[in-house]
Protein backbone atom coordinates (compact mmCIF):
# COMPACT_ATOMS: atom_id res chain seq x y z
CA UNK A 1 14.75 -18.97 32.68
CA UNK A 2 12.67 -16.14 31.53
CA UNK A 3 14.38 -15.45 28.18
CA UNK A 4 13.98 -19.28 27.60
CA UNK A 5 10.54 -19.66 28.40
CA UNK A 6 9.83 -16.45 25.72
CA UNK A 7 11.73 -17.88 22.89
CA UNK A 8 9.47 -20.95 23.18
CA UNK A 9 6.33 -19.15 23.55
CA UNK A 10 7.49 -17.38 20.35
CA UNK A 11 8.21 -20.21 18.48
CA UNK A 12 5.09 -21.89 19.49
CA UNK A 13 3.13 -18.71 18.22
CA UNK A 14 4.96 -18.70 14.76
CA UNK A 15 4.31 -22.53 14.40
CA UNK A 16 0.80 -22.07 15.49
CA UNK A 17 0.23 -18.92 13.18
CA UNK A 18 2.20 -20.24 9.76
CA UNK A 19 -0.30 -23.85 10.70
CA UNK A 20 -3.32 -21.12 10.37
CA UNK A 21 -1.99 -19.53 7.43
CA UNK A 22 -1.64 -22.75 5.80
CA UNK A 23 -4.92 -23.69 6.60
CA UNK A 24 -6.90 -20.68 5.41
CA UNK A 25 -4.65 -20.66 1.92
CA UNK A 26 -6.07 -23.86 1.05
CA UNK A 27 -9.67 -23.33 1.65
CA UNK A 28 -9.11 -20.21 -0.45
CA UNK A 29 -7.47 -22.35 -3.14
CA UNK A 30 -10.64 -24.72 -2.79
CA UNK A 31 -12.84 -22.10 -3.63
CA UNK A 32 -11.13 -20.10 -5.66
CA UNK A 33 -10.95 -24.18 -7.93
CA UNK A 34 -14.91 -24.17 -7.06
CA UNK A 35 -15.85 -20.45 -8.51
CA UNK A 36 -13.26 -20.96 -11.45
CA UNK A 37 -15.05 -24.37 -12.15
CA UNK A 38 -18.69 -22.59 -11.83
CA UNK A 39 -17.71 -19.90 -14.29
CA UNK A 40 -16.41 -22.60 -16.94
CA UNK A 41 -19.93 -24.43 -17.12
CA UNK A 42 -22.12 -20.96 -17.00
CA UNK A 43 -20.00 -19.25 -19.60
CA UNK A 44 -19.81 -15.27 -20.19
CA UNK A 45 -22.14 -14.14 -23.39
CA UNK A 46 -21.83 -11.27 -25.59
CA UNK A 47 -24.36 -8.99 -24.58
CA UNK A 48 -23.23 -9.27 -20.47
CA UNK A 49 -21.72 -6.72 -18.53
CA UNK A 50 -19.32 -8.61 -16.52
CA UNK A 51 -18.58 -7.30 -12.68
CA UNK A 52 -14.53 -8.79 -12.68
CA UNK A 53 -13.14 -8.62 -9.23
CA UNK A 54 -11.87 -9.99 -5.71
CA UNK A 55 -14.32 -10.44 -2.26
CA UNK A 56 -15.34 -6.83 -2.68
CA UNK A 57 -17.10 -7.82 -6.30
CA UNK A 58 -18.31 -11.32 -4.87
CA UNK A 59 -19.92 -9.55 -2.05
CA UNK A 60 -22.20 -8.01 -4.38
CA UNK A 61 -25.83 -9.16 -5.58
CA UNK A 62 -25.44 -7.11 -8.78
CA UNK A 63 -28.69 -8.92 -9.90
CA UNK A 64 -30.59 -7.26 -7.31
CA UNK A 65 -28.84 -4.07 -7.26
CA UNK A 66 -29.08 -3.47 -11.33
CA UNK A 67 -32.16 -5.42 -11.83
CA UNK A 68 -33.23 -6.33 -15.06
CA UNK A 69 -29.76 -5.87 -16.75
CA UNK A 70 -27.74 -8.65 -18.03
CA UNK A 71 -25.10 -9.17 -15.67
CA UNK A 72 -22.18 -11.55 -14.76
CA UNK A 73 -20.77 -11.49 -11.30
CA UNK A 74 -17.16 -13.19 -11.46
CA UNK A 75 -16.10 -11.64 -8.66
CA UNK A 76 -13.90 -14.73 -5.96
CA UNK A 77 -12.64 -14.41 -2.39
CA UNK A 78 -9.00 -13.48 -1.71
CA UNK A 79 -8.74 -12.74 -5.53
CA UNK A 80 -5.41 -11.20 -6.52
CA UNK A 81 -4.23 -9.23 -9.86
CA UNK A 82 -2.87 -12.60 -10.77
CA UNK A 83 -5.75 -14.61 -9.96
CA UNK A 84 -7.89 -12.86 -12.16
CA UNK A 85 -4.92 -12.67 -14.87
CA UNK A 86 -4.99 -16.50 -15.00
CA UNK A 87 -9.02 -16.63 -15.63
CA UNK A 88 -9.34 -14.23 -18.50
CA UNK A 89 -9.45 -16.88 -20.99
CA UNK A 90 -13.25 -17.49 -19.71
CA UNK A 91 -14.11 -13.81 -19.52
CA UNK A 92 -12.76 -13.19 -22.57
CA UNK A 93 -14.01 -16.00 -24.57
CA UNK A 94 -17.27 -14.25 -26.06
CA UNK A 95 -16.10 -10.96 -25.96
CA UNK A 96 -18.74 -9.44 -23.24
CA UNK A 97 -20.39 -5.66 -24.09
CA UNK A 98 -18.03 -4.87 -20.61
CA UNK A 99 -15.96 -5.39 -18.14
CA UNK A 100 -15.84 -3.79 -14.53
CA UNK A 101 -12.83 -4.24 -12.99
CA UNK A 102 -12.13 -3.93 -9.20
CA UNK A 103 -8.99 -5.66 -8.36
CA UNK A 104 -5.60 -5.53 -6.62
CA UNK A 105 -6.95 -4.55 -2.36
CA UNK A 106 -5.36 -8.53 -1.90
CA UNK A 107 -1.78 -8.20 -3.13
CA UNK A 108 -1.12 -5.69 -0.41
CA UNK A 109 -0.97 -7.65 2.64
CA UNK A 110 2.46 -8.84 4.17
CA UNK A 111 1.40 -12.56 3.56
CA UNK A 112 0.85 -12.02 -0.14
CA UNK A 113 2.93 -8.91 -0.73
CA UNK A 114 3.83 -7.74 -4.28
CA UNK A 115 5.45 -4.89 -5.23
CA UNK A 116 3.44 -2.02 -6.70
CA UNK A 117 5.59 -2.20 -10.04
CA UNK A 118 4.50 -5.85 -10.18
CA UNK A 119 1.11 -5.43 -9.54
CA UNK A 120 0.90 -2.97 -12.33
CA UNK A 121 2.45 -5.20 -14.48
CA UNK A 122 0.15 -7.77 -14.00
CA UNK A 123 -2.76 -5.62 -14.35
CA UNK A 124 -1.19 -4.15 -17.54
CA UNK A 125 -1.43 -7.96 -18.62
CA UNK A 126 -4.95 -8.42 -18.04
CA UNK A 127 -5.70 -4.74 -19.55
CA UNK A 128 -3.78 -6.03 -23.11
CA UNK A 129 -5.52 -9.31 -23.22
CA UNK A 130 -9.02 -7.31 -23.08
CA UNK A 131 -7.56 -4.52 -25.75
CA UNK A 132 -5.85 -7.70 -28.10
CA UNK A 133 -8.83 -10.35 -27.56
CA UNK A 134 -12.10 -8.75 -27.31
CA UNK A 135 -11.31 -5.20 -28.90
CA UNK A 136 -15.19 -4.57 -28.95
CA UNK A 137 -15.43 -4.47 -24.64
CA UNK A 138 -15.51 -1.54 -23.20
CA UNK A 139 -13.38 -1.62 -20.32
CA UNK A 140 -14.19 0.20 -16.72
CA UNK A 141 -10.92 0.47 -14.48
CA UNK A 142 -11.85 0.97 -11.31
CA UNK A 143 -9.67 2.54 -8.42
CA UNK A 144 -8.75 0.36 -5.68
CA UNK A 145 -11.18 1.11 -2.49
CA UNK A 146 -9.85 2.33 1.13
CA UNK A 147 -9.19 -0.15 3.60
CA UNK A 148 -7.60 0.53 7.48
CA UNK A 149 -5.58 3.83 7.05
CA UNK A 150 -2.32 2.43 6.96
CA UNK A 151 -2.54 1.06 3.12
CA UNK A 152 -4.02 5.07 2.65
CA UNK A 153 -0.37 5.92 0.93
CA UNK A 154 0.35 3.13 -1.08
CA UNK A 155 -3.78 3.05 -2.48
CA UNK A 156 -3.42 6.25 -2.77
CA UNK A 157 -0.31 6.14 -5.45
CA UNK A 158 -1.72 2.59 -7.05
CA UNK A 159 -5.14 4.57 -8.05
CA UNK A 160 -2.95 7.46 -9.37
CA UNK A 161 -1.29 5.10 -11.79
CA UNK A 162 -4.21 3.03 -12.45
CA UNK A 163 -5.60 6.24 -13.83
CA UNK A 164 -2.66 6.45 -15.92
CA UNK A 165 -2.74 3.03 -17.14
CA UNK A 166 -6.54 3.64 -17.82
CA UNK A 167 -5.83 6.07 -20.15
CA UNK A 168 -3.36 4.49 -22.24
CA UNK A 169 -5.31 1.69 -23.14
CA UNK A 170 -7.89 4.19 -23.73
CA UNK A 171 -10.13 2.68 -21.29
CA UNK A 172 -12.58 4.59 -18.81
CA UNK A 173 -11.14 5.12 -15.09
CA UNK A 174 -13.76 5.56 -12.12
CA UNK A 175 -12.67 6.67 -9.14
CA UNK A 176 -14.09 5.14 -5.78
CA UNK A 177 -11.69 6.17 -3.92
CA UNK A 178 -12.87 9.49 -3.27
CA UNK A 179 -16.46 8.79 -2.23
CA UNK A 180 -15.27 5.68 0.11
CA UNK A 181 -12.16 7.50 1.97
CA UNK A 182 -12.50 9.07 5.06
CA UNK A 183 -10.45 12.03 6.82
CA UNK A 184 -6.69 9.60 6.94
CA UNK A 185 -7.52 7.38 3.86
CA UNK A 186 -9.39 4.66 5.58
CA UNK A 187 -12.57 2.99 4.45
CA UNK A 188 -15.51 4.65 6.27
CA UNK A 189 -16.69 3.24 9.82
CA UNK A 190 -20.21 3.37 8.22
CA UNK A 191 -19.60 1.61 5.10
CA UNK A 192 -17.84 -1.18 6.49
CA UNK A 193 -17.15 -3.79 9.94
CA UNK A 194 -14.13 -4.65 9.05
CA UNK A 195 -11.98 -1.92 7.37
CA UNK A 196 -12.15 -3.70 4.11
CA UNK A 197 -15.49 -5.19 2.76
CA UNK A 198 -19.12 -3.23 2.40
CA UNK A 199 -21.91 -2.98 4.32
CA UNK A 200 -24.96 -2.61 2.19
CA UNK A 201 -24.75 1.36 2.30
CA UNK A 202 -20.93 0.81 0.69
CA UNK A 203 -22.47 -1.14 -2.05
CA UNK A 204 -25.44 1.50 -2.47
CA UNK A 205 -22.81 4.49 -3.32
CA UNK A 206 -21.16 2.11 -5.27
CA UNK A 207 -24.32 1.66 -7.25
CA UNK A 208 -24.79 5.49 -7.54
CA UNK A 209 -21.57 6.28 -8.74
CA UNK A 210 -21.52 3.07 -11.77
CA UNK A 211 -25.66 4.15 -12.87
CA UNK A 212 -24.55 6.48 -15.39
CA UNK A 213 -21.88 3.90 -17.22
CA UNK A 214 -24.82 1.30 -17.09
CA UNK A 215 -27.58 3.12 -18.37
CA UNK A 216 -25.34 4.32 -20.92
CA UNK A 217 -24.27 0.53 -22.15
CA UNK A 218 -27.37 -0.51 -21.96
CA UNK A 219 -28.97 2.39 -24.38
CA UNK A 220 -26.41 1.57 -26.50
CA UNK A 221 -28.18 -2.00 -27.10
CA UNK A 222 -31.44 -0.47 -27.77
């Protein structure tokens, strides 16, 4: 009776937890629709400096934390490399002064898996369409941040050939890695309650390290 009784309790679990799954992909989709919809009627301008990114971006008040600067944040929850493929059309459009890019922490979980070849190649996508539609932008690549420890490997070899990539569309690479990752590759117990997004200290270093590339856009306007 016992080895009955599991196997139901199992398949009850994997009902209940693909019903959950389910559930949270489609208010992501709803969101995602809402953000994408936002960012169509409050277009990106020339002269902004656009933040491009997943949760991680969102999370940030960019306003606040570069105040006085003309900034974009089109950063959306549960973002992937694909997601933001399929929305450069509206960052692109005006051809913005830049383009900080933060993307790619989302197609690493088991539920939305992708292989690291294909997340390259997706990012190698978005990286042409900047380079081929708004040739004027200067691009930022930025590495991929720590999360829990065991993604430490595989970030670890994405940043290395994000780097790469970086520099053969000629486009600046800035590593946050280094600053974020503690002693086995996770993201640091201070900077974060949940092994993956920043408390306001994560966003503060974050600030520290991207100061120089902004103040040197910006006296480039003057």
């Amino acid at each position: 009776m016992t080895i009955p009784v599991l196997a139901v309790l199992l398949i009850v679990t994997l009902v209940f937890l693909t019903i959950s799954r389910l559930a949270v992909e489609r208010i992501e989709h709803n969101h995602h629709q809402q953000r994408v919809d936002f960012f169509k009627r409050y277009p990106v301008y020339q002269n902004d400096i656009v933040f491009l990114g997943d949760s991680i971006t969102d999370g940030g008040c960019w306003e606040e934390l570069f105040p006085g600067i003309p900034l974009k944040n089109r950063g959306i929850n549960a973002d992937t490399t694909t997601g933001v493929l399929n929305r450069m059309d509206d960052i692109l459009v005006n051809q913005p002064k830049a383009i900080f890019i933060l993307i790619g922490t989302n197609d690493l979980p088991f539920f939305q898996y992708r292989h690291d070849d294909d997340i390259l190649n997706t990012y190698t996508e978005i990286l042409t369409r900047c380079k081929k539609e708004s040739p004027s932008t200067q691009v930022f690549v930025q590495s991929l941040l720590p999360r829990h420890k065991r993604y430490a490997k595989r970030i670890i070899g994405l940043n290395s050939r994000l780097q790469e990539l970086a520099r053969q569309f000629d486009y600046t690479y800035i590593d946050l890695y280094s600053t974020f990752a503690g002693e086995h590759g996770e993201l640091k117990k201070e900077l974060t309650n949940d092994n993956l997004h920043l408390m306001a200290e994560g966003y503060a270093r974050w600030v520290k390290i991207l100061q120089p590339y902004i103040n040197s856009l910006i006296s480039q306007s003057k």
